[in-house]
C-alpha atoms as a PDB file:
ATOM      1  CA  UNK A   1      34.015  30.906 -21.114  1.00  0.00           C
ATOM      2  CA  UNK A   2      32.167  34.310 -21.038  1.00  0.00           C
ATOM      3  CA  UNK A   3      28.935  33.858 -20.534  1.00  0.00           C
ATOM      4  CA  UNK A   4      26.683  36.662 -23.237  1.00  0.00           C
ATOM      5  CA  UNK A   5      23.862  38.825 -21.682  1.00  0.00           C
ATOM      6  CA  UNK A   6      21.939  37.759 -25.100  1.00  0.00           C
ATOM      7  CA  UNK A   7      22.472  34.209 -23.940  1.00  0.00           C
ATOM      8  CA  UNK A   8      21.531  34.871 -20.527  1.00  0.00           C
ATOM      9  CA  UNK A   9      18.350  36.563 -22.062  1.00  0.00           C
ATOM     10  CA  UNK A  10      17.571  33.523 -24.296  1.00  0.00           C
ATOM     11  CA  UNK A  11      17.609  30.894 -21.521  1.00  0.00           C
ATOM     12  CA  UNK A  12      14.987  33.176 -19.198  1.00  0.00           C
ATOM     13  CA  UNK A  13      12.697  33.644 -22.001  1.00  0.00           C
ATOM     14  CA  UNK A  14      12.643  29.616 -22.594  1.00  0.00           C
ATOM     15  CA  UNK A  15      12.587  29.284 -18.719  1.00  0.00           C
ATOM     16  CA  UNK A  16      10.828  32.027 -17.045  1.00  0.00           C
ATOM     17  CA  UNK A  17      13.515  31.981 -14.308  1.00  0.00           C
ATOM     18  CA  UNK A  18      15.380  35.473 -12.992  1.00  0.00           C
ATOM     19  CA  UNK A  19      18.195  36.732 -14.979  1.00  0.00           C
ATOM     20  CA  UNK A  20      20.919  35.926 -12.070  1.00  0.00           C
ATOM     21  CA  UNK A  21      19.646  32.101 -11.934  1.00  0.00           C
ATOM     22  CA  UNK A  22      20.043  31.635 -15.787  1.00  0.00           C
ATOM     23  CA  UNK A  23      23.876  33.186 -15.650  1.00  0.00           C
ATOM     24  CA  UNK A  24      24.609  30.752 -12.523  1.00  0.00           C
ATOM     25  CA  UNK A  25      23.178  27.439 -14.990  1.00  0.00           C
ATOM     26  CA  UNK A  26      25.040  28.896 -17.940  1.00  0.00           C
ATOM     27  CA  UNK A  27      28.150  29.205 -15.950  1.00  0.00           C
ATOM     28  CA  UNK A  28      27.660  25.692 -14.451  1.00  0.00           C
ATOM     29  CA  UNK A  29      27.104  24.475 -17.721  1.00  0.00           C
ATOM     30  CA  UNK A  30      29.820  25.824 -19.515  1.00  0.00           C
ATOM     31  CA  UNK A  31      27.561  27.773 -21.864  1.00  0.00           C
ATOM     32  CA  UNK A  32      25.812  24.764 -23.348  1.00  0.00           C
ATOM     33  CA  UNK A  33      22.054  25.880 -23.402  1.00  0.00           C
ATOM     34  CA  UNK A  34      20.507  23.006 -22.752  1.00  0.00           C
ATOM     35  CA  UNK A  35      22.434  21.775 -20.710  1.00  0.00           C
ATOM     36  CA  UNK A  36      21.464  25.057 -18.637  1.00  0.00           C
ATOM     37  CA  UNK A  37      17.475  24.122 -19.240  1.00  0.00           C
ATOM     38  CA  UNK A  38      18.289  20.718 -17.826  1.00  0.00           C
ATOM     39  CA  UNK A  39      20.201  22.822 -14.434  1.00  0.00           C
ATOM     40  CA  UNK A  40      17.392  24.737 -14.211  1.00  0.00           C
ATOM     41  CA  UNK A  41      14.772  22.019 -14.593  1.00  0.00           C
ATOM     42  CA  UNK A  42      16.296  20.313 -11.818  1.00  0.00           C
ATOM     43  CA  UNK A  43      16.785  22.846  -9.649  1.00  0.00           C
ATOM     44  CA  UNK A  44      12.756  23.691  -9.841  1.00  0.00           C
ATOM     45  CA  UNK A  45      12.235  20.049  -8.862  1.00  0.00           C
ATOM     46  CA  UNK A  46      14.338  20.133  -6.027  1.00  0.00           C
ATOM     47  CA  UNK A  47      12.533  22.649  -4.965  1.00  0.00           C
ATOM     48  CA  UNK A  48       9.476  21.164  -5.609  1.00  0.00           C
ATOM     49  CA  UNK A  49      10.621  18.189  -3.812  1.00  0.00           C
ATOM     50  CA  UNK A  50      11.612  19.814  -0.437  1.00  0.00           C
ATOM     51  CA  UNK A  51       7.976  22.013  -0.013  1.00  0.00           C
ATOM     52  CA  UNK A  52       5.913  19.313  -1.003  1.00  0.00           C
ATOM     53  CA  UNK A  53       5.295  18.460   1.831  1.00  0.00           C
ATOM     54  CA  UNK A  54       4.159  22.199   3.117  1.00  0.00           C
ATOM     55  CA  UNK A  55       0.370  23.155   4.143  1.00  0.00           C
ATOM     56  CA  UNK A  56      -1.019  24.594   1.093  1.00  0.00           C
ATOM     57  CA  UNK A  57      -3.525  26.589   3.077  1.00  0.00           C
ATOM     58  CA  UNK A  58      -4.080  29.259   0.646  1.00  0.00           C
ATOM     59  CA  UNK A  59      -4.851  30.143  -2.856  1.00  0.00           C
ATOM     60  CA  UNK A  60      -6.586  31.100  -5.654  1.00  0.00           C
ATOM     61  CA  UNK A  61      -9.665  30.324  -8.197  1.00  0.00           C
ATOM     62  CA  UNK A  62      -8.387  30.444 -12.174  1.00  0.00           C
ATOM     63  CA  UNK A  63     -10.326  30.738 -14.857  1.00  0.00           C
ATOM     64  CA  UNK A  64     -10.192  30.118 -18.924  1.00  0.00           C
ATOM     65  CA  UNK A  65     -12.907  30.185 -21.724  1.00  0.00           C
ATOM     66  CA  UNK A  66     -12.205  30.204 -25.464  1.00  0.00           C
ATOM     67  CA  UNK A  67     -15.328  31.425 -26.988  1.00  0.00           C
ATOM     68  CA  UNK A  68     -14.929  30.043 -30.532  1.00  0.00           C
ATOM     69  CA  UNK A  69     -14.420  26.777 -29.096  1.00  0.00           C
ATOM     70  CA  UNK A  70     -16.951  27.198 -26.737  1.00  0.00           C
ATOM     71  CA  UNK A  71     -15.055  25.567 -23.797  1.00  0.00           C
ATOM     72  CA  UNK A  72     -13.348  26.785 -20.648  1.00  0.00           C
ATOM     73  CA  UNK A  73     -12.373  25.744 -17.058  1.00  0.00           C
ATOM     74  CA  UNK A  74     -12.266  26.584 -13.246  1.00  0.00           C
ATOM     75  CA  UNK A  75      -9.408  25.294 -11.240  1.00  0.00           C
ATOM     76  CA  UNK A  76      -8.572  25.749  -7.650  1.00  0.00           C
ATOM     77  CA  UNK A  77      -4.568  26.482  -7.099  1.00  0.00           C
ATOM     78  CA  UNK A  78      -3.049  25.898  -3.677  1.00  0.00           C
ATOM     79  CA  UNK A  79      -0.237  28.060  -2.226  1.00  0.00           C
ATOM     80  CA  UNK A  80       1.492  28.141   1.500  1.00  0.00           C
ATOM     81  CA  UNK A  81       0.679  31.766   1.912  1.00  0.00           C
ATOM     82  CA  UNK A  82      -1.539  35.097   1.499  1.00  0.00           C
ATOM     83  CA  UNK A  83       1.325  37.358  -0.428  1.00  0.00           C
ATOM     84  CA  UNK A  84       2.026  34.876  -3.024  1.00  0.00           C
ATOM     85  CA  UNK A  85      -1.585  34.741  -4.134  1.00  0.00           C
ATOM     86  CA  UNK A  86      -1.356  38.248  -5.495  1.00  0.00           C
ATOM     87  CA  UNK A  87       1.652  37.310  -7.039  1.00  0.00           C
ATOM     88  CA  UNK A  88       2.108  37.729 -10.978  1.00  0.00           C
ATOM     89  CA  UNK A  89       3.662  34.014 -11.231  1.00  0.00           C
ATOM     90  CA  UNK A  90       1.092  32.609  -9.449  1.00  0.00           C
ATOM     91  CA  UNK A  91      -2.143  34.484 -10.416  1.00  0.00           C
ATOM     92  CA  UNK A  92      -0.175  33.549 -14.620  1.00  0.00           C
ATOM     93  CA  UNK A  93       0.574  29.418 -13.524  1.00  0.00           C
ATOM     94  CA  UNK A  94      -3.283  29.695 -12.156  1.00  0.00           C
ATOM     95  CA  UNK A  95      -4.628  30.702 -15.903  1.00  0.00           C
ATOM     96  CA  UNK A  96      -2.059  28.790 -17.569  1.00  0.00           C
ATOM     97  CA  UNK A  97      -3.593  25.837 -15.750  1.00  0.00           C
ATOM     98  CA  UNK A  98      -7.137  26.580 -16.339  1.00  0.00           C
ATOM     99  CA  UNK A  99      -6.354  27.086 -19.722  1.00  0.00           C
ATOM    100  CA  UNK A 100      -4.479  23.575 -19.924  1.00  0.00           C
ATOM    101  CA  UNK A 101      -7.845  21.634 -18.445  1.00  0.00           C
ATOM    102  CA  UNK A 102     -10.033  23.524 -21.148  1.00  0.00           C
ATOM    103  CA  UNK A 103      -8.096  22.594 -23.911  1.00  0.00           C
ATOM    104  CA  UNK A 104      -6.931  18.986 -23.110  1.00  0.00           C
ATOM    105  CA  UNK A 105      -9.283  18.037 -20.548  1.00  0.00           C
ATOM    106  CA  UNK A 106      -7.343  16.021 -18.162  1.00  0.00           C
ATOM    107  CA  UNK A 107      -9.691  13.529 -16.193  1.00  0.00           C
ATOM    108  CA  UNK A 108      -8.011  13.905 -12.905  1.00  0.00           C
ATOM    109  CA  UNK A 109      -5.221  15.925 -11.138  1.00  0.00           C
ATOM    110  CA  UNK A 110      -2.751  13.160 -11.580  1.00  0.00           C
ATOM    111  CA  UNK A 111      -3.525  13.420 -15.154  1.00  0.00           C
ATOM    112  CA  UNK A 112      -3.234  16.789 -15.832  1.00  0.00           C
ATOM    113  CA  UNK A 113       0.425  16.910 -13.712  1.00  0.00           C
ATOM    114  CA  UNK A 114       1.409  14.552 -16.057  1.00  0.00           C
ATOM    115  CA  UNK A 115       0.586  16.178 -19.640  1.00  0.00           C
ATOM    116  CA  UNK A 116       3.022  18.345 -21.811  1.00  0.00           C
ATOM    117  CA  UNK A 117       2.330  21.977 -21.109  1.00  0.00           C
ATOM    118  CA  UNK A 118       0.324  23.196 -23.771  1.00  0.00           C
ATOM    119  CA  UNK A 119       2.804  26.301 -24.129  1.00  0.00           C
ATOM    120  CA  UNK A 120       6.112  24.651 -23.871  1.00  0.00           C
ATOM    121  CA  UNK A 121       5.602  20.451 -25.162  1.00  0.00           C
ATOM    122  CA  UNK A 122       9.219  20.032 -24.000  1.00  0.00           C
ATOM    123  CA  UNK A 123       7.888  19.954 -20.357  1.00  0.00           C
ATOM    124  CA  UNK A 124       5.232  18.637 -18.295  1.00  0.00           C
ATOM    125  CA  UNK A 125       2.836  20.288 -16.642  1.00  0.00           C
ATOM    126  CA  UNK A 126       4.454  18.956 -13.006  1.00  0.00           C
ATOM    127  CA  UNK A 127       7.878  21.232 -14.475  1.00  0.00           C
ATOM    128  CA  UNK A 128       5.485  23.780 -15.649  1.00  0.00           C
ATOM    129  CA  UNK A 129       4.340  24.432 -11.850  1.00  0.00           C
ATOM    130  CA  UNK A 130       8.092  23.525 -10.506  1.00  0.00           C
ATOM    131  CA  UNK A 131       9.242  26.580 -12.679  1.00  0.00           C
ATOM    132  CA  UNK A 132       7.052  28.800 -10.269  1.00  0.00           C
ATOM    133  CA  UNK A 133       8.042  27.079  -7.125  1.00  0.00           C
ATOM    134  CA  UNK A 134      11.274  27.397  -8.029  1.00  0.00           C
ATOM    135  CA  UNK A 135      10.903  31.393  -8.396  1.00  0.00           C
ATOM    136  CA  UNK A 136       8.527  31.902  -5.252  1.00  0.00           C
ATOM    137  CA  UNK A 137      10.097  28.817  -2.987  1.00  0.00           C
ATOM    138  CA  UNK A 138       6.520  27.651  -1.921  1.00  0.00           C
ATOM    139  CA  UNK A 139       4.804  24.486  -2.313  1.00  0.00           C
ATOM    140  CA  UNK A 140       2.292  24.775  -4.860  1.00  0.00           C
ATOM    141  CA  UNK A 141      -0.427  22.757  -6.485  1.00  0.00           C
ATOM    142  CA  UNK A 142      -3.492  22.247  -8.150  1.00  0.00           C
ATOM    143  CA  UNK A 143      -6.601  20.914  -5.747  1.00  0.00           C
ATOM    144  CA  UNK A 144      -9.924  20.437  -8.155  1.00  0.00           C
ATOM    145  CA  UNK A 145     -11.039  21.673 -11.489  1.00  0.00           C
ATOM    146  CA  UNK A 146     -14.028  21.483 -13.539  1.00  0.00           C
ATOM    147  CA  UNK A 147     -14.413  21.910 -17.525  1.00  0.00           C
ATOM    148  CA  UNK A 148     -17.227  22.776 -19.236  1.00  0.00           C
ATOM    149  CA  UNK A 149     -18.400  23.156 -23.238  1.00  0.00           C
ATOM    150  CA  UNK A 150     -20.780  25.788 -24.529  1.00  0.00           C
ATOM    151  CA  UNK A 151     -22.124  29.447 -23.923  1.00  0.00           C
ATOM    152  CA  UNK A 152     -19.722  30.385 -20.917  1.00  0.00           C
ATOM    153  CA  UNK A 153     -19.486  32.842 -18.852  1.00  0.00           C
ATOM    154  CA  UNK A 154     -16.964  33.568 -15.898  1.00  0.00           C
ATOM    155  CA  UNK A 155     -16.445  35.617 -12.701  1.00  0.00           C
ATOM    156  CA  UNK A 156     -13.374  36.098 -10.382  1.00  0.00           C
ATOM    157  CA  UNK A 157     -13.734  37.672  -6.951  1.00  0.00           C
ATOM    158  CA  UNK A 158     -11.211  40.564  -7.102  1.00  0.00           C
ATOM    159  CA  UNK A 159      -8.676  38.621  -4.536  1.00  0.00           C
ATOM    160  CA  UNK A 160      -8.705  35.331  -6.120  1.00  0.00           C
ATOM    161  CA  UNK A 161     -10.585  33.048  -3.566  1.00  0.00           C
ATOM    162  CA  UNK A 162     -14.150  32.947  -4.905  1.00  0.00           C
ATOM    163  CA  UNK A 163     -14.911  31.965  -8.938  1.00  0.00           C
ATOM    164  CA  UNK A 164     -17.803  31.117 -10.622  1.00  0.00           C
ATOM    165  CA  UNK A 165     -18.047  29.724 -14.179  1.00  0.00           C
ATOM    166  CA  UNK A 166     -21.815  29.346 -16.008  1.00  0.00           C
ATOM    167  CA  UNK A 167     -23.025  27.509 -18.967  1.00  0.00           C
ATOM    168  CA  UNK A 168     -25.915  28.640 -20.951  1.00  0.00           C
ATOM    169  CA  UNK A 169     -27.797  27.459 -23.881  1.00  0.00           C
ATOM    170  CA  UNK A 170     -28.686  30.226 -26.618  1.00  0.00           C
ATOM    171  CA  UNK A 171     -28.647  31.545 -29.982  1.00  0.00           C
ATOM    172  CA  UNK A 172     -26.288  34.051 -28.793  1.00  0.00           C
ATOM    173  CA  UNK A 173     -24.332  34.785 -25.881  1.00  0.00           C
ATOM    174  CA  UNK A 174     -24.556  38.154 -23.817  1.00  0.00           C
ATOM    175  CA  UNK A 175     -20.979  38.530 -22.513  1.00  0.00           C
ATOM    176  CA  UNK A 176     -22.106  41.238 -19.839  1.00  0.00           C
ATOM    177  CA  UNK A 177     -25.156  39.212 -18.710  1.00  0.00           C
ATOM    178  CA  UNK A 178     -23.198  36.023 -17.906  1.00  0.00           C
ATOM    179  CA  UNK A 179     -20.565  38.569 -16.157  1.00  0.00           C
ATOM    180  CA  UNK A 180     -22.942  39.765 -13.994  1.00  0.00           C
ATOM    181  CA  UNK A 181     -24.973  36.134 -13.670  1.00  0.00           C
ATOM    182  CA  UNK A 182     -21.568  34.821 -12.274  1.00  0.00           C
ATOM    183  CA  UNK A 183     -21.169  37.434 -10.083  1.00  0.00           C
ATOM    184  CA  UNK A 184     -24.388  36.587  -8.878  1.00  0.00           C
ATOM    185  CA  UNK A 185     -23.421  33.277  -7.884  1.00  0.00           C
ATOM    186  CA  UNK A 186     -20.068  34.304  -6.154  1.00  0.00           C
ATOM    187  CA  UNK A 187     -21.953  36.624  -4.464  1.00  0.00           C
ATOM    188  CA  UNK A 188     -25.550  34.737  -3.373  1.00  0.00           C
ATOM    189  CA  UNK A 189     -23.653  31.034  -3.375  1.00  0.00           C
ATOM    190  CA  UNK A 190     -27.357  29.139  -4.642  1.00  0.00           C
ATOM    191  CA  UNK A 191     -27.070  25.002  -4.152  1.00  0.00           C
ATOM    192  CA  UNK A 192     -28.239  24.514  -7.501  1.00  0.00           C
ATOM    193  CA  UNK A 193     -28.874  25.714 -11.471  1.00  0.00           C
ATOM    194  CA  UNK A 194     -32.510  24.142 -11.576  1.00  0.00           C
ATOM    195  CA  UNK A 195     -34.692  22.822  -9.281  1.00  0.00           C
ATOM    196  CA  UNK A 196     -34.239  19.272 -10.772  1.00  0.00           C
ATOM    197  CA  UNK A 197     -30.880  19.346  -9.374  1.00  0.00           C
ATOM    198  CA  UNK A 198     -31.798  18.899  -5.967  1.00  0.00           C
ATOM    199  CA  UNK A 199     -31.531  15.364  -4.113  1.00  0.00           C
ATOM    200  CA  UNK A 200     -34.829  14.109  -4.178  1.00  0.00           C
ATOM    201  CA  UNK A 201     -34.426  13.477   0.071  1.00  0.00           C
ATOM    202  CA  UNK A 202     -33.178  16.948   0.155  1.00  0.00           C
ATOM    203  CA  UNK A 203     -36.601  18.052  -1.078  1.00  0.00           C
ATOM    204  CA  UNK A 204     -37.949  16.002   0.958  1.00  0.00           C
ATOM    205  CA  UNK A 205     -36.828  17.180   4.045  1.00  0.00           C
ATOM    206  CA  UNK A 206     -37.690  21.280   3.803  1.00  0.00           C
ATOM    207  CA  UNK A 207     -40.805  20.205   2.425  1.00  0.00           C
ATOM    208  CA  UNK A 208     -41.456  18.869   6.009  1.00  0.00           C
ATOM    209  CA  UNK A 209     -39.637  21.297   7.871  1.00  0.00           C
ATOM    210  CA  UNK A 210     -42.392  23.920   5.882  1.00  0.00           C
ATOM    211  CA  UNK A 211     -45.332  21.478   6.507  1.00  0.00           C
ATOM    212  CA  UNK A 212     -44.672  21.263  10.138  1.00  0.00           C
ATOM    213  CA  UNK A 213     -43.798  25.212  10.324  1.00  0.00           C
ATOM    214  CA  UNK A 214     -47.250  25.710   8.323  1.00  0.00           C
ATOM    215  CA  UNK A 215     -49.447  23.682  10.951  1.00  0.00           C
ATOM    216  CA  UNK A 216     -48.155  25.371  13.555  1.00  0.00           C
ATOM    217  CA  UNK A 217     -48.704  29.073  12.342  1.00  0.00           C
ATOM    218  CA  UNK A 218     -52.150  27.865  10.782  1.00  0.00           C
ATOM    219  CA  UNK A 219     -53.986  26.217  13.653  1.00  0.00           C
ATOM    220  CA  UNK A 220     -57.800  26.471  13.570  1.00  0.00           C
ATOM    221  CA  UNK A 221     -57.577  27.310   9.353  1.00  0.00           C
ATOM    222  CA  UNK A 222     -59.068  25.117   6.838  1.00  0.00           C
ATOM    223  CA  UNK A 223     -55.923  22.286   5.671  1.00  0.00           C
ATOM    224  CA  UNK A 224     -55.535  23.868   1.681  1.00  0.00           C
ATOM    225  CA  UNK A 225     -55.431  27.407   3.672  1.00  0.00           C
ATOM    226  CA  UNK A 226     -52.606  25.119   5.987  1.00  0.00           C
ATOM    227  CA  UNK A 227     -51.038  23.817   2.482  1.00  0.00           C
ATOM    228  CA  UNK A 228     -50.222  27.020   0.781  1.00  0.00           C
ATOM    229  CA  UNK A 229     -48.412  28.520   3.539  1.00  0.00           C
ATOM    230  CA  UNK A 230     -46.251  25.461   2.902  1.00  0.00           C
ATOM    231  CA  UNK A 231     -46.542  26.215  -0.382  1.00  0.00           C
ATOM    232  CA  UNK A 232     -45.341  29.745   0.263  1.00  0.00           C
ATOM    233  CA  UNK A 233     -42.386  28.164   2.266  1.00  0.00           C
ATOM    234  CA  UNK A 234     -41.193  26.380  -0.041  1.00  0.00           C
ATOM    235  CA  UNK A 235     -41.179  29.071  -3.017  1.00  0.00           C
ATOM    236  CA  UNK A 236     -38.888  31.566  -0.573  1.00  0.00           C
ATOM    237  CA  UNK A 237     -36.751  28.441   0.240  1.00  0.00           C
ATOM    238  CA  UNK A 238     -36.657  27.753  -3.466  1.00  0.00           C
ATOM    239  CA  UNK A 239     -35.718  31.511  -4.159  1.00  0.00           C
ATOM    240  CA  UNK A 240     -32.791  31.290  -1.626  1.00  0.00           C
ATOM    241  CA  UNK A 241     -31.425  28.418  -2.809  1.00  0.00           C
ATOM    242  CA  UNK A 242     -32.042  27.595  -6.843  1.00  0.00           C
ATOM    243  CA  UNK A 243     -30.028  30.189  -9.103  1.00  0.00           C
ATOM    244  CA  UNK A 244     -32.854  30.847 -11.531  1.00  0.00           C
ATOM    245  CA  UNK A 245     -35.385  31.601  -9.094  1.00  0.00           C
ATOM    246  CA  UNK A 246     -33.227  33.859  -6.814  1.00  0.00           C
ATOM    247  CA  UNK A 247     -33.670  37.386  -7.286  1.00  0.00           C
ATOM    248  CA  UNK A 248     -30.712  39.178  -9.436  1.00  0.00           C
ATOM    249  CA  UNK A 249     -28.516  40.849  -7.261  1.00  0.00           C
ATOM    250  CA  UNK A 250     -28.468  44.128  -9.239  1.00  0.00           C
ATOM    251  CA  UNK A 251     -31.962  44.474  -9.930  1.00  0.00           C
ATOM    252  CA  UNK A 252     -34.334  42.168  -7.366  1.00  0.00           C
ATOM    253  CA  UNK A 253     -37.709  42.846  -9.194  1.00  0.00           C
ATOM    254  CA  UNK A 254     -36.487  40.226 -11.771  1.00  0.00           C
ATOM    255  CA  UNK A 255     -34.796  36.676 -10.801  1.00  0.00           C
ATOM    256  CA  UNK A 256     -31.965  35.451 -12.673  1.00  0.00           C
ATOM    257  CA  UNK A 257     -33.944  32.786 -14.784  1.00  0.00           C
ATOM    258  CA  UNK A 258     -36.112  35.990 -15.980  1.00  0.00           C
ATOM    259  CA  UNK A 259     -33.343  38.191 -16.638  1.00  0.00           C
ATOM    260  CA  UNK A 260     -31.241  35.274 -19.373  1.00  0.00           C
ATOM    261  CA  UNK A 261     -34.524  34.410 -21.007  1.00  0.00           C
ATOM    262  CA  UNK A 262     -35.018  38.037 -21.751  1.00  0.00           C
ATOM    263  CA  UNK A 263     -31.934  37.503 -23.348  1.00  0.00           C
ATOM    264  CA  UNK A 264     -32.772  34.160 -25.051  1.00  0.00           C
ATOM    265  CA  UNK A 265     -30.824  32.120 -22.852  1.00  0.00           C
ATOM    266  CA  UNK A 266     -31.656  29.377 -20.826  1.00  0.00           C
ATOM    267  CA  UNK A 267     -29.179  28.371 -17.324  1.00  0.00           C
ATOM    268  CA  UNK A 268     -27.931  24.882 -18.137  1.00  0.00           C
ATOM    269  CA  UNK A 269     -25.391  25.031 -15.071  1.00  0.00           C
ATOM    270  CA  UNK A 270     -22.294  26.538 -12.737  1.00  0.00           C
ATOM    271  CA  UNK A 271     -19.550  26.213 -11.146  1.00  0.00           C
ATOM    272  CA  UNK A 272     -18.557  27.797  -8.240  1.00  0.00           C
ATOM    273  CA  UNK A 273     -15.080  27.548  -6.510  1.00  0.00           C
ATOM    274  CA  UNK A 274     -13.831  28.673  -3.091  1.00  0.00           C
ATOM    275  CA  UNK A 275     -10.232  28.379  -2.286  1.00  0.00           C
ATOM    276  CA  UNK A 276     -10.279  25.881   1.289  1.00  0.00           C
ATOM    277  CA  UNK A 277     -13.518  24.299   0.973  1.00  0.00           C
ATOM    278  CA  UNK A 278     -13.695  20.140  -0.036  1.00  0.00           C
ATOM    279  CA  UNK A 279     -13.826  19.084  -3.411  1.00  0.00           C
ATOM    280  CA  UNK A 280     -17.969  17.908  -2.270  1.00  0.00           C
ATOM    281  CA  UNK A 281     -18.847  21.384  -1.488  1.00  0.00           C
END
């Protein structure tokens, strides 16, 4: 039977496959449309099947916040290489996964692979990323996300492989502040929100690496003169390394923690993603 170009059209909308692919399933399938999703469907997890076992050593950081809900989501997506991650399809399937953790809040990878696609219930989220491998013929998956509910704020290096997102507490939020606070932490990387995030033996440790340092550089001086050069150690190391006490990148006579309580906000916490490094760091 002829196969229509209106047809043709119909099945790539519902698929998101190229124009040539849906005529081949129609053909195949005699013109029966679902039969043709079902063609397609399988041909994305054949493909899916053969690269899965491919190096996914690149990628990219996605990102989704719904304001009026007041939650959003960072996820890490792994490709095979550098081209495809400034790909359309893949920098779309990145959001459209972010987007899928902030709304139904999967609790692991596993689980989130195996829920409908928000966007299309007729398929999982597994088809939803075969759909993709099918078009770009890489192995592709998902390697960690994070969600997160309240005053958010987000920040995407421009090539994908650094993102940031930061909650806040508020009467209002400052869209531009929380821009520029992320970008803050993509660019500065602190270890922490707060000081009372840091291990306890963490502490622990640079408070002796400053007491040592200290008696060295104040032999001969009274012991408080000796204790606030620790003292002094440990504010710099604090400013390096705890987000609200860092100086703002943009403007270093203020630190971050001053700058969002001019504001009336208050740093709660962050999230910051880098495509390649472990889930721990």
């Amino acid at each position: 039977m002829a196969i229509t170009a209106a047809a043709v059209d119909q099945l790539r909308k519902r698929t998101g496959m190229q124009m040539m692919k849906c005529k081949a399933a129609l053909v195949e399938a005699g013109g029966d449309m679902e039969k043709a999703v079902e063609i397609l469907r399988k041909s994305n997890k054949e493909a899916q099947d053969k690269f899965v076992s491919r190096e996914t050593a690149e990628g990219r950081i996605g990102v989704y916040i719904d304001p009026a809900a007041q939650i959003g989501a960072i996820i890490e997506v792994r490709c095979e290489s550098a081209p495809v991650v400034k790909s359309d399809l893949f920098i779309q399937l990145a959001g459209d996964l972010a987007k899928q953790v902030a709304q139904k809040n999967p609790a692991t990878v596993e689980a989130l692979l195996a829920q409908p696609f928000m966007d299309k219930p007729g398929q999982t989220v597994h088809e939803r990323i075969g759909e993709t491998v099918g078009l770009i013929r890489e192995n592709m998956r998902p390697a960690r996300f994070a969600r997160l509910t309240g005053i958010l704020g987000s920040y995407i290096h421009h090539d994908g492989s650094v993102g940031v997102l930061v909650q806040v507490e508020g009467a209002k939020a400052d869209d531009q502040i929380l821009r520029d606070v992320s970008m803050h932490v993509t660019a500065r990387n602190p270890l922490v929100a707060l000081r009372e995030h840091l291990a306890a033996d963490r502490v622990a440790k640079e408070m002796e690496i400053a007491q040592t340092q200290a008696a060295e550089q104040g032999k001969g001086k009274p012991a408080n003169i000796v204790e606030k050069i620790a003292e002094g150690k440990m504010k710099t190391w604090y400013g390096e390394n705890v987000l609200v006490e860092q100086p703002f990148v943009k403007d270093d006579t203020k630190t971050v923690g001053q700058l969002l309580g001019a504001a009336g906000l208050k740093l709660v916490k962050f999230v910051r993603y880098k495509v390649g490094e472990s889930a721990g760091a």
